[in-house]
Protein backbone atom coordinates (compact mmCIF):
# COMPACT_ATOMS: atom_id res chain seq x y z
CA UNK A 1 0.00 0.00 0.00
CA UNK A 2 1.14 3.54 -0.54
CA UNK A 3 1.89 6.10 1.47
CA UNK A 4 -0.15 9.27 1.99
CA UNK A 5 0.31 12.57 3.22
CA UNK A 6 -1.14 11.30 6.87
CA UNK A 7 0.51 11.96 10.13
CA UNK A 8 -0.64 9.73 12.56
CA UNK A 9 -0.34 10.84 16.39
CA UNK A 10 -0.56 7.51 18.42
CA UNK A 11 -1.34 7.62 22.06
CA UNK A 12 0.27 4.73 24.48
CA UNK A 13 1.11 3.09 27.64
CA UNK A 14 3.21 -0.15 28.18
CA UNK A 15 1.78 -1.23 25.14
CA UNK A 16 5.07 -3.53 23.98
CA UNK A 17 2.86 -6.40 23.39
CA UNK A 18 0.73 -4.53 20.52
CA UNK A 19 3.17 -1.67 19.22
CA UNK A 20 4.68 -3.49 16.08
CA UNK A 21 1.15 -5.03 14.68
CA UNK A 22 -0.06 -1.61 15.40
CA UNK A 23 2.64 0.05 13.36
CA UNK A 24 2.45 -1.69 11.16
CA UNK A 25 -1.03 -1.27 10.56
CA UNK A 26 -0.05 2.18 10.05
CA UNK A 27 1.98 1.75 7.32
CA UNK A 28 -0.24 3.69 4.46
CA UNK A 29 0.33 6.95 6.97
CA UNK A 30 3.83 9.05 5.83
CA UNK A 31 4.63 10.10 9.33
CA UNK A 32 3.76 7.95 12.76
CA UNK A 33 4.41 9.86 15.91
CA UNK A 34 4.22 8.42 19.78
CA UNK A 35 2.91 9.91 22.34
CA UNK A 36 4.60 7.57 25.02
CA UNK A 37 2.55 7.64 28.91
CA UNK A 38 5.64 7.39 30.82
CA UNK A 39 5.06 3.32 29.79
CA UNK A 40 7.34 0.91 31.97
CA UNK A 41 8.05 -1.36 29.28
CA UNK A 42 9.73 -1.45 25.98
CA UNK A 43 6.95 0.27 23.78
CA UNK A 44 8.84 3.42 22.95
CA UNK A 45 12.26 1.38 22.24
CA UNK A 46 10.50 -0.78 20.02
CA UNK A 47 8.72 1.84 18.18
CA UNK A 48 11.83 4.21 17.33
CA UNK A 49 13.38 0.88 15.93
CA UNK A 50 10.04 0.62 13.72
CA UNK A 51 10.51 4.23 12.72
CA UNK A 52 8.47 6.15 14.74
CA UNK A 53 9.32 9.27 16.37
CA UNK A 54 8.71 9.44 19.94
CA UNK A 55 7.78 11.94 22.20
CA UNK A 56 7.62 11.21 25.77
CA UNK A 57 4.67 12.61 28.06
CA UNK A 58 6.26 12.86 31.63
CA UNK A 59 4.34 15.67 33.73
CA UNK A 60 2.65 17.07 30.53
CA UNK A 61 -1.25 17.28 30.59
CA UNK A 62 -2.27 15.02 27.24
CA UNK A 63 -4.10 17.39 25.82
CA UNK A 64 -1.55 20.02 25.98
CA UNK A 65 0.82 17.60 24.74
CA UNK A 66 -1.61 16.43 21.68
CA UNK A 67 -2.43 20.31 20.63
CA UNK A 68 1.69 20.45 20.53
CA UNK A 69 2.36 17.48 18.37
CA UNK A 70 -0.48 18.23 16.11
CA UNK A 71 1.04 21.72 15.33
CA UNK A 72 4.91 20.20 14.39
CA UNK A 73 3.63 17.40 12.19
CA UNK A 74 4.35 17.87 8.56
CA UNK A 75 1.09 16.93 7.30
CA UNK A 76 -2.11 18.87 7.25
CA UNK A 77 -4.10 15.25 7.37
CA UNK A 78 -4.33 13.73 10.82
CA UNK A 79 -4.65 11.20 13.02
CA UNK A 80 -5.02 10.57 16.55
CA UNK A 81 -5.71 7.06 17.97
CA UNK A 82 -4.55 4.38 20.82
CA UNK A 83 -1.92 1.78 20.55
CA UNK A 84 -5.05 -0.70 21.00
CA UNK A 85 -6.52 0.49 18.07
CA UNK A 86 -6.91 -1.43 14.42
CA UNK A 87 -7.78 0.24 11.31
CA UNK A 88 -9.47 -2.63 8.98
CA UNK A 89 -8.05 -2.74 5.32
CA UNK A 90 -11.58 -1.55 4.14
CA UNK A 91 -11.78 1.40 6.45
CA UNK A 92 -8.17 2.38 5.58
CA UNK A 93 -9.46 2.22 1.84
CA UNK A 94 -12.87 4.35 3.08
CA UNK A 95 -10.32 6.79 4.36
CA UNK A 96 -7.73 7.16 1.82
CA UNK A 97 -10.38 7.44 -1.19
CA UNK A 98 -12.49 10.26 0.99
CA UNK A 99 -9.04 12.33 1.30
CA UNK A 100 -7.58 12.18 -2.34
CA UNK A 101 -11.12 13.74 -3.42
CA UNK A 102 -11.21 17.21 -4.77
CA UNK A 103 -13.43 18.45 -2.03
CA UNK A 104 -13.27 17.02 1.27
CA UNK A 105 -14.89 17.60 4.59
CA UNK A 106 -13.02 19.45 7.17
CA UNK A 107 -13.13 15.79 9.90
CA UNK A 108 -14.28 12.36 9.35
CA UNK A 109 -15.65 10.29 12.67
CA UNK A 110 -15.90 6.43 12.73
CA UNK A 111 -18.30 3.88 14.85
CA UNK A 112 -16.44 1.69 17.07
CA UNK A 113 -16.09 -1.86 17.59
CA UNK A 114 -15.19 -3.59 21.39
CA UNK A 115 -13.25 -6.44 21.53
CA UNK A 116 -13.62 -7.45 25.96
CA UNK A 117 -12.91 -10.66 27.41
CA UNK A 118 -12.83 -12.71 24.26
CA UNK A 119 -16.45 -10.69 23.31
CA UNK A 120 -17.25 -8.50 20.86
CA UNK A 121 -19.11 -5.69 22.64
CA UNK A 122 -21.59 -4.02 20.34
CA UNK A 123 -23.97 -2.08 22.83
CA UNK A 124 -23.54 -0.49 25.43
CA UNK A 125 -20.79 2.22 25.45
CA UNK A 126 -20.34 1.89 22.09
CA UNK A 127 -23.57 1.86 20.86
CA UNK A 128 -23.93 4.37 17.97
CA UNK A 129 -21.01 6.23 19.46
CA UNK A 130 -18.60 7.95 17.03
CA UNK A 131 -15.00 8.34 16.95
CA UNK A 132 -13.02 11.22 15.68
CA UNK A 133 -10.63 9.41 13.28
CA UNK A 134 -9.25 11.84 10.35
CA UNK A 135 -9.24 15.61 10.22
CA UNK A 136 -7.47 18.59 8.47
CA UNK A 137 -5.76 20.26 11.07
CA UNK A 138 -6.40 23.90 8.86
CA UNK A 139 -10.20 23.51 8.73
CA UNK A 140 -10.46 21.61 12.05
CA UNK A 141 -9.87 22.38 15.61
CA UNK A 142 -8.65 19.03 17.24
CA UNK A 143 -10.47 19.09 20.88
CA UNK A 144 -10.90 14.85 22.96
CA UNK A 145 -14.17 16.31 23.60
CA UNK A 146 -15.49 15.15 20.34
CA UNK A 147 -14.78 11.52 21.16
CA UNK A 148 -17.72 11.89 23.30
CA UNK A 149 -19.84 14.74 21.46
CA UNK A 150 -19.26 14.79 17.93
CA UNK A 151 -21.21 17.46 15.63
CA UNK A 152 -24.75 16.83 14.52
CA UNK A 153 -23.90 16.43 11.09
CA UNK A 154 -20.98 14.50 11.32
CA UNK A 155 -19.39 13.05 8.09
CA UNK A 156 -19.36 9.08 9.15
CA UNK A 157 -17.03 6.39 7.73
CA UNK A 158 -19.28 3.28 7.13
CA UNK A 159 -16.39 0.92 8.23
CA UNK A 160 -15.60 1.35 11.77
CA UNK A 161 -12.55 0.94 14.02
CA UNK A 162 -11.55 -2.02 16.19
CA UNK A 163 -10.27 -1.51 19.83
CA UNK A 164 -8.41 -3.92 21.61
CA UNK A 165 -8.57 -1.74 24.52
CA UNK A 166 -6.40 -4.34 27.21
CA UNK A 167 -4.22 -6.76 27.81
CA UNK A 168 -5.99 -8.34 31.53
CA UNK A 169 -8.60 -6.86 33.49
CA UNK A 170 -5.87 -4.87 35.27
CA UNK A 171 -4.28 -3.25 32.55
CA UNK A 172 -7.94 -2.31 31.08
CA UNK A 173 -8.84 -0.81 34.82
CA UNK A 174 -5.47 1.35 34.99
CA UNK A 175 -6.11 2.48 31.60
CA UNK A 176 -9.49 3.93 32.63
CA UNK A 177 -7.55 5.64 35.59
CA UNK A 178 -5.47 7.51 33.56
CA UNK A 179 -8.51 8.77 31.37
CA UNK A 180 -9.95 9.73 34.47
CA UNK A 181 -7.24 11.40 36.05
CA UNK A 182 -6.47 13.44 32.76
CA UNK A 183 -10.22 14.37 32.95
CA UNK A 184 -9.71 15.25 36.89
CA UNK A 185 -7.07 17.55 35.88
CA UNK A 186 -8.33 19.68 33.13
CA UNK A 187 -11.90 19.78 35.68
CA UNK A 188 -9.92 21.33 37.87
CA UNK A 189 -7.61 23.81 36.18
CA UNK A 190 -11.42 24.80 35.05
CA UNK A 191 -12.89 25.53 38.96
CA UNK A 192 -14.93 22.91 38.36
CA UNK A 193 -16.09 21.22 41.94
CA UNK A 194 -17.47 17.99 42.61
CA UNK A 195 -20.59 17.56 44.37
CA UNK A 196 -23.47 15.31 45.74
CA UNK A 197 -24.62 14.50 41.92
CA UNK A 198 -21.09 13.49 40.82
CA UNK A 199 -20.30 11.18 43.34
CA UNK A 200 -23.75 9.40 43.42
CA UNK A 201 -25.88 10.49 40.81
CA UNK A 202 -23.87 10.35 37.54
CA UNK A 203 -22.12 7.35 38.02
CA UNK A 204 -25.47 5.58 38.63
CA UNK A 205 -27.21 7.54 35.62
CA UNK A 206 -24.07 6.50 33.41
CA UNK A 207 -24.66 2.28 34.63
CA UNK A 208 -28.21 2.84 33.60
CA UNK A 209 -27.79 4.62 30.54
CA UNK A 210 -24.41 1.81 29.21
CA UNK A 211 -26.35 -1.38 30.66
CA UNK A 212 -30.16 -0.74 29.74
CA UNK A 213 -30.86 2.32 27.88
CA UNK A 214 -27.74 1.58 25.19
CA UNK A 215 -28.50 -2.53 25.58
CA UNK A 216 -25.39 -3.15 27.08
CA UNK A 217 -27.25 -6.41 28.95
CA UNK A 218 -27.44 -7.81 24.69
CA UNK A 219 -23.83 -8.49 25.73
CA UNK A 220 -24.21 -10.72 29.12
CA UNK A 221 -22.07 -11.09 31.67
CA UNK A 222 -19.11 -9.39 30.02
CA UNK A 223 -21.66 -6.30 29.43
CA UNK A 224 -22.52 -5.97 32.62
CA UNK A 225 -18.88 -6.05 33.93
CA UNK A 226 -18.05 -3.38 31.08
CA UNK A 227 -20.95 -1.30 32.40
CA UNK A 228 -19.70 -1.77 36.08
CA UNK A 229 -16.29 -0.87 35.57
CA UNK A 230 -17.31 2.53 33.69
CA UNK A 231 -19.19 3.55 36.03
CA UNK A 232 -17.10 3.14 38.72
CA UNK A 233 -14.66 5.20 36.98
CA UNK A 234 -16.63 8.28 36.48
CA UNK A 235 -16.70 8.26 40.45
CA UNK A 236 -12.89 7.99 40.75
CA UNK A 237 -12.53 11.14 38.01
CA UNK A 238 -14.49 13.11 40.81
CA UNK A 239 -12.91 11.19 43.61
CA UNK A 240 -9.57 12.81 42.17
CA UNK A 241 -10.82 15.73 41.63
CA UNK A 242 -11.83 15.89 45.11
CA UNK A 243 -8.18 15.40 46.43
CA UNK A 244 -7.03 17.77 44.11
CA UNK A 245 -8.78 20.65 45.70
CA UNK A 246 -7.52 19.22 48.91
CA UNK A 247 -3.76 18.73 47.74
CA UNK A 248 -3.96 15.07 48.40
CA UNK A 249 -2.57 12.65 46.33
């Protein structure tokens, strides 16, 4: 397959175990670029032998570092995905047609596909939810938050993205924590306080919404452990929010 004029900003964590199949699976992208979670492991080794560039995280807030990244890379077309994610050979072909057209749309979003416990989770969280996968970094303002509220008339790929989002129940559960904490952080550099509702009520709302309104329960067992697990997490992003206004740790 051919190049294209694609950078592709990768986000990871001691992800040694998946970082060749997943550069490789990057290899119609011009330019790959790490963005390395102060990993334990060999992952960022392993990816500068592959060819990647790698930039290492440390104390830096990930969006901060992101909004960096995206400036310095070469291309205008971008990218910005996990380690544990798999483009399909169709979608890469969905996405490589849509951007060699003569007129293009500023972002492109994607549906995405679970892969928990040996299941493929297709309700639930990811139930009609849409990914931001390829944008034009001179028409489009990157921002996470569209990984959770993408525009109304959102330009979909019909092929959708695979996430192989852990490696044990562990390593999916500290994942989450870092999401959370990241989201702690930018809540509070934003004044925002927790209350009553966040502790209790959202987390609750969220199981409810994930496990019956979304059909997570379609999945079994594993979707009601996925459901769980979410929820819980939303209540440790305002748990560490709390000891952040308290300058606990």
């Amino acid at each position: 397959m051919s190049t294209k004029n694609i950078s592709v900003i990768s986000l990871s964590y001691n992800d040694e175990i998946y970082i060749k199949k997943h550069i490789d699976n990057l290899s119609f992208a011009n330019e790959i670029i790490l963005i390395d979670n102060n990993s334990t492991d060999k992952t960022a080794a392993i990816a500068e032998e592959l060819g990647a560039t790698v930039i290492h995280q440390k104390d830096t807030k990930r969006a901060d570092i992101i909004k960096s990244t995206i400036e310095s890379t070469r291309n205008n077309w971008l990218i910005v995905i996990n380690t544990t994610d798999h483009l399909s050979e169709e979608l890469i072909n969905e996405l490589t047609r849509e951007i060699d057209k003569s007129k293009t749309a500023a972002s492109y979003f994607t549906g995405q596909t679970l892969f928990f416990f040996g299941k493929t989770i297709k309700y639930g969280v990811y139930l009609n939810k849409k990914k931001l996968l390829v944008f034009d970094k001179t028409r489009f303002s990157y921002s996470e938050d569209f990984n959770h509220n993408p525009p109304k008339r959102a330009t979909v790929f019909k092929n959708k993205i695979n996430s192989f989002s852990y490696k044990n129940f562990d390593d999916f559960n500290s994942r989450l924590n870092i999401i959370r904490k990241e989201e702690a952080l930018v809540l509070f550099q934003n004044n925002k306080k927790p209350n009553i509702y966040h502790f209790f009520m959202k987390p609750f709302f969220l199981f409810i919404n994930q496990y019956f309104l979304k059909l997570g329960f379609i999945n079994g067992r594993e979707g009601f452990i996925l459901a769980y697990i979410c929820s819980f997490s939303v209540l440790k992003r305002y748990f560490i929010l709390w000891l952040l206004y308290r300058n606990m740790d």
